[in-house]
Protein backbone atom coordinates (compact mmCIF):
# COMPACT_ATOMS: atom_id res chain seq x y z
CA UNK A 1 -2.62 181.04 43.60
CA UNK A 2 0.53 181.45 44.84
CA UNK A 3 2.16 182.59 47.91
CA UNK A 4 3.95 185.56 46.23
CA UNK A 5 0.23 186.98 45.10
CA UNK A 6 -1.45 186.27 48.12
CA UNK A 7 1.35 188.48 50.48
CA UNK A 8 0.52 191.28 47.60
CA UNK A 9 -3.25 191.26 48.03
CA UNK A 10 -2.78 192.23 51.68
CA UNK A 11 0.35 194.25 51.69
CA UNK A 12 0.64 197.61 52.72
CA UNK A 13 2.79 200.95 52.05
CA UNK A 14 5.00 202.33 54.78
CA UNK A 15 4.95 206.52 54.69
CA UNK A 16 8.73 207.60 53.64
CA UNK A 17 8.41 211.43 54.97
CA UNK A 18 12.44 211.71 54.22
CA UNK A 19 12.48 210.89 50.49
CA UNK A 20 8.62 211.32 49.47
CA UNK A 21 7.24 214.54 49.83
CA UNK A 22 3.61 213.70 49.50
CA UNK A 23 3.87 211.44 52.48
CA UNK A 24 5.13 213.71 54.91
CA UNK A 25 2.01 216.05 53.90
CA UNK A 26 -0.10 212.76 54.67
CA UNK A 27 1.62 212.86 58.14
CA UNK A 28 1.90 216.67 58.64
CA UNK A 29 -2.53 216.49 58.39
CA UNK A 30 -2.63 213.72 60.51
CA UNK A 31 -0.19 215.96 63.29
CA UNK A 32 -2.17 218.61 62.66
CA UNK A 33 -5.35 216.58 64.22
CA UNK A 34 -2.53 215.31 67.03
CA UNK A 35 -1.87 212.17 65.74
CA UNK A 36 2.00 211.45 66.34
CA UNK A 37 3.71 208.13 65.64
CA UNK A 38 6.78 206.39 64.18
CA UNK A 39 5.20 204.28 61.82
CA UNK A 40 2.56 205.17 59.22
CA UNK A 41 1.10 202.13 56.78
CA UNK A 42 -1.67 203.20 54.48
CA UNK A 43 -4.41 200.36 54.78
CA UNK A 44 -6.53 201.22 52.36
CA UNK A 45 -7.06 204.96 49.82
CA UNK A 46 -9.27 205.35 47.61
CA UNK A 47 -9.29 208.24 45.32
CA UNK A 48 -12.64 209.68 44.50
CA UNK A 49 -13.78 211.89 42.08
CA UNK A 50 -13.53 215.27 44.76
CA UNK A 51 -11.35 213.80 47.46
CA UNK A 52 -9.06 210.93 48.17
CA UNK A 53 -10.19 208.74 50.63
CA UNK A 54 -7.43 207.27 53.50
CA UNK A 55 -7.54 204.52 55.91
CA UNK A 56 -4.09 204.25 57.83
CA UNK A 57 -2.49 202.33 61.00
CA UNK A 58 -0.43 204.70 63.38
CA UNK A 59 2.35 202.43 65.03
CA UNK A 60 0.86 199.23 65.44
CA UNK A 61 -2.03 201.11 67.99
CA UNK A 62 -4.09 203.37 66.23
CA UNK A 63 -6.28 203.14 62.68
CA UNK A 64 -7.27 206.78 61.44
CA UNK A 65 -9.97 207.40 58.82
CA UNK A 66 -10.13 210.86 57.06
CA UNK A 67 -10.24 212.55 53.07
CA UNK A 68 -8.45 215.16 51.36
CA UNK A 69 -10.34 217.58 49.43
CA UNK A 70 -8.42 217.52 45.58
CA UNK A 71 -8.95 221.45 45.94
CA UNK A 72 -7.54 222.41 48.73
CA UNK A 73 -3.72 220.63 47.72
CA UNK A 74 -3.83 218.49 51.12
CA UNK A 75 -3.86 221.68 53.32
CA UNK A 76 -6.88 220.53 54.81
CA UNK A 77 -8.48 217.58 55.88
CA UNK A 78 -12.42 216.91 55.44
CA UNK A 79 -14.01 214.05 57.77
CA UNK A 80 -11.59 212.70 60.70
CA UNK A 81 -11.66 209.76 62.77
CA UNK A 82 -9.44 207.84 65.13
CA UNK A 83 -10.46 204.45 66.66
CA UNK A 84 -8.53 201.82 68.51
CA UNK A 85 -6.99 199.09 66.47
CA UNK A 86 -9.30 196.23 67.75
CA UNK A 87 -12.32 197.95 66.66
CA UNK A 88 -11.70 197.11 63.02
CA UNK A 89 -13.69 194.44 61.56
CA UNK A 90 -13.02 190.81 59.70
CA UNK A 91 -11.73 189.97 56.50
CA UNK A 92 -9.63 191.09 54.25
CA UNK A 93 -9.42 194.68 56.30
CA UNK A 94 -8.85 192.46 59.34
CA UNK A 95 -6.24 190.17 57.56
CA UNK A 96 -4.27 193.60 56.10
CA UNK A 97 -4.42 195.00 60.01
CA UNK A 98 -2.82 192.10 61.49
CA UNK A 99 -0.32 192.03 58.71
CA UNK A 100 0.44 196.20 59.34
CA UNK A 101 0.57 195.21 62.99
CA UNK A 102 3.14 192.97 62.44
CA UNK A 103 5.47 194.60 60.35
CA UNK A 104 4.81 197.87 62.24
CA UNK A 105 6.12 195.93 65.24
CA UNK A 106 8.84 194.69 63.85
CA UNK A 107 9.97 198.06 62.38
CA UNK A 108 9.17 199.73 66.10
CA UNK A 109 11.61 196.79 67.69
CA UNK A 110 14.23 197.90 65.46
């Protein structure tokens, strides 16, 4: 396997509000439930058949669980939950956290 496919197994998408309009709707639900940040990475989404399922890391602090009902056009969000970073467990999730820390870090420094 090499290097190059490894990094893109764990790699992770940084929010663009300014040139993407779906992420800053992503980030205008999260405000909305008083989440506020610099840097949003989604770890993990996973669409499902009635909602799209999101797992991101706010700054390099905070992870934040929650779906979008398909119906409601992201004006809404269904189940919401915040937890400390540390509280995530092993793994690949683990391995994709540290990696999101990181960069987030580095983008944060900048």
């Amino acid at each position: 396997m090499s290097p190059q496919r490894l990094h893109d197994k764990y790699s992770t998408y940084i929010l663009q509000p300014d040139r993407v309009p779906h992420d800053a709707k992503l980030i205008a639900l999260m405000d909305g439930k008083g989440v506020r940040g610099s840097v949003f990475q989604i770890l993990k989404h996973i669409p499902e058949q009635g909602e799209d399922l999101y797992t991101f890391l706010v700054d390099d602090r905070l992870v934040v669980e929650f779906e979008v009902p398909r119906t409601a056009e992201m004006a809404t969000v269904g189940e919401f939950c915040s937890s400390p970073r540390d509280e995530l467990g092993q793994g690949k999730s683990r391995i994709r956290l540290d990696q999101a820390m990181e960069n987030a870090r580095k983008l944060l420094n900048t």
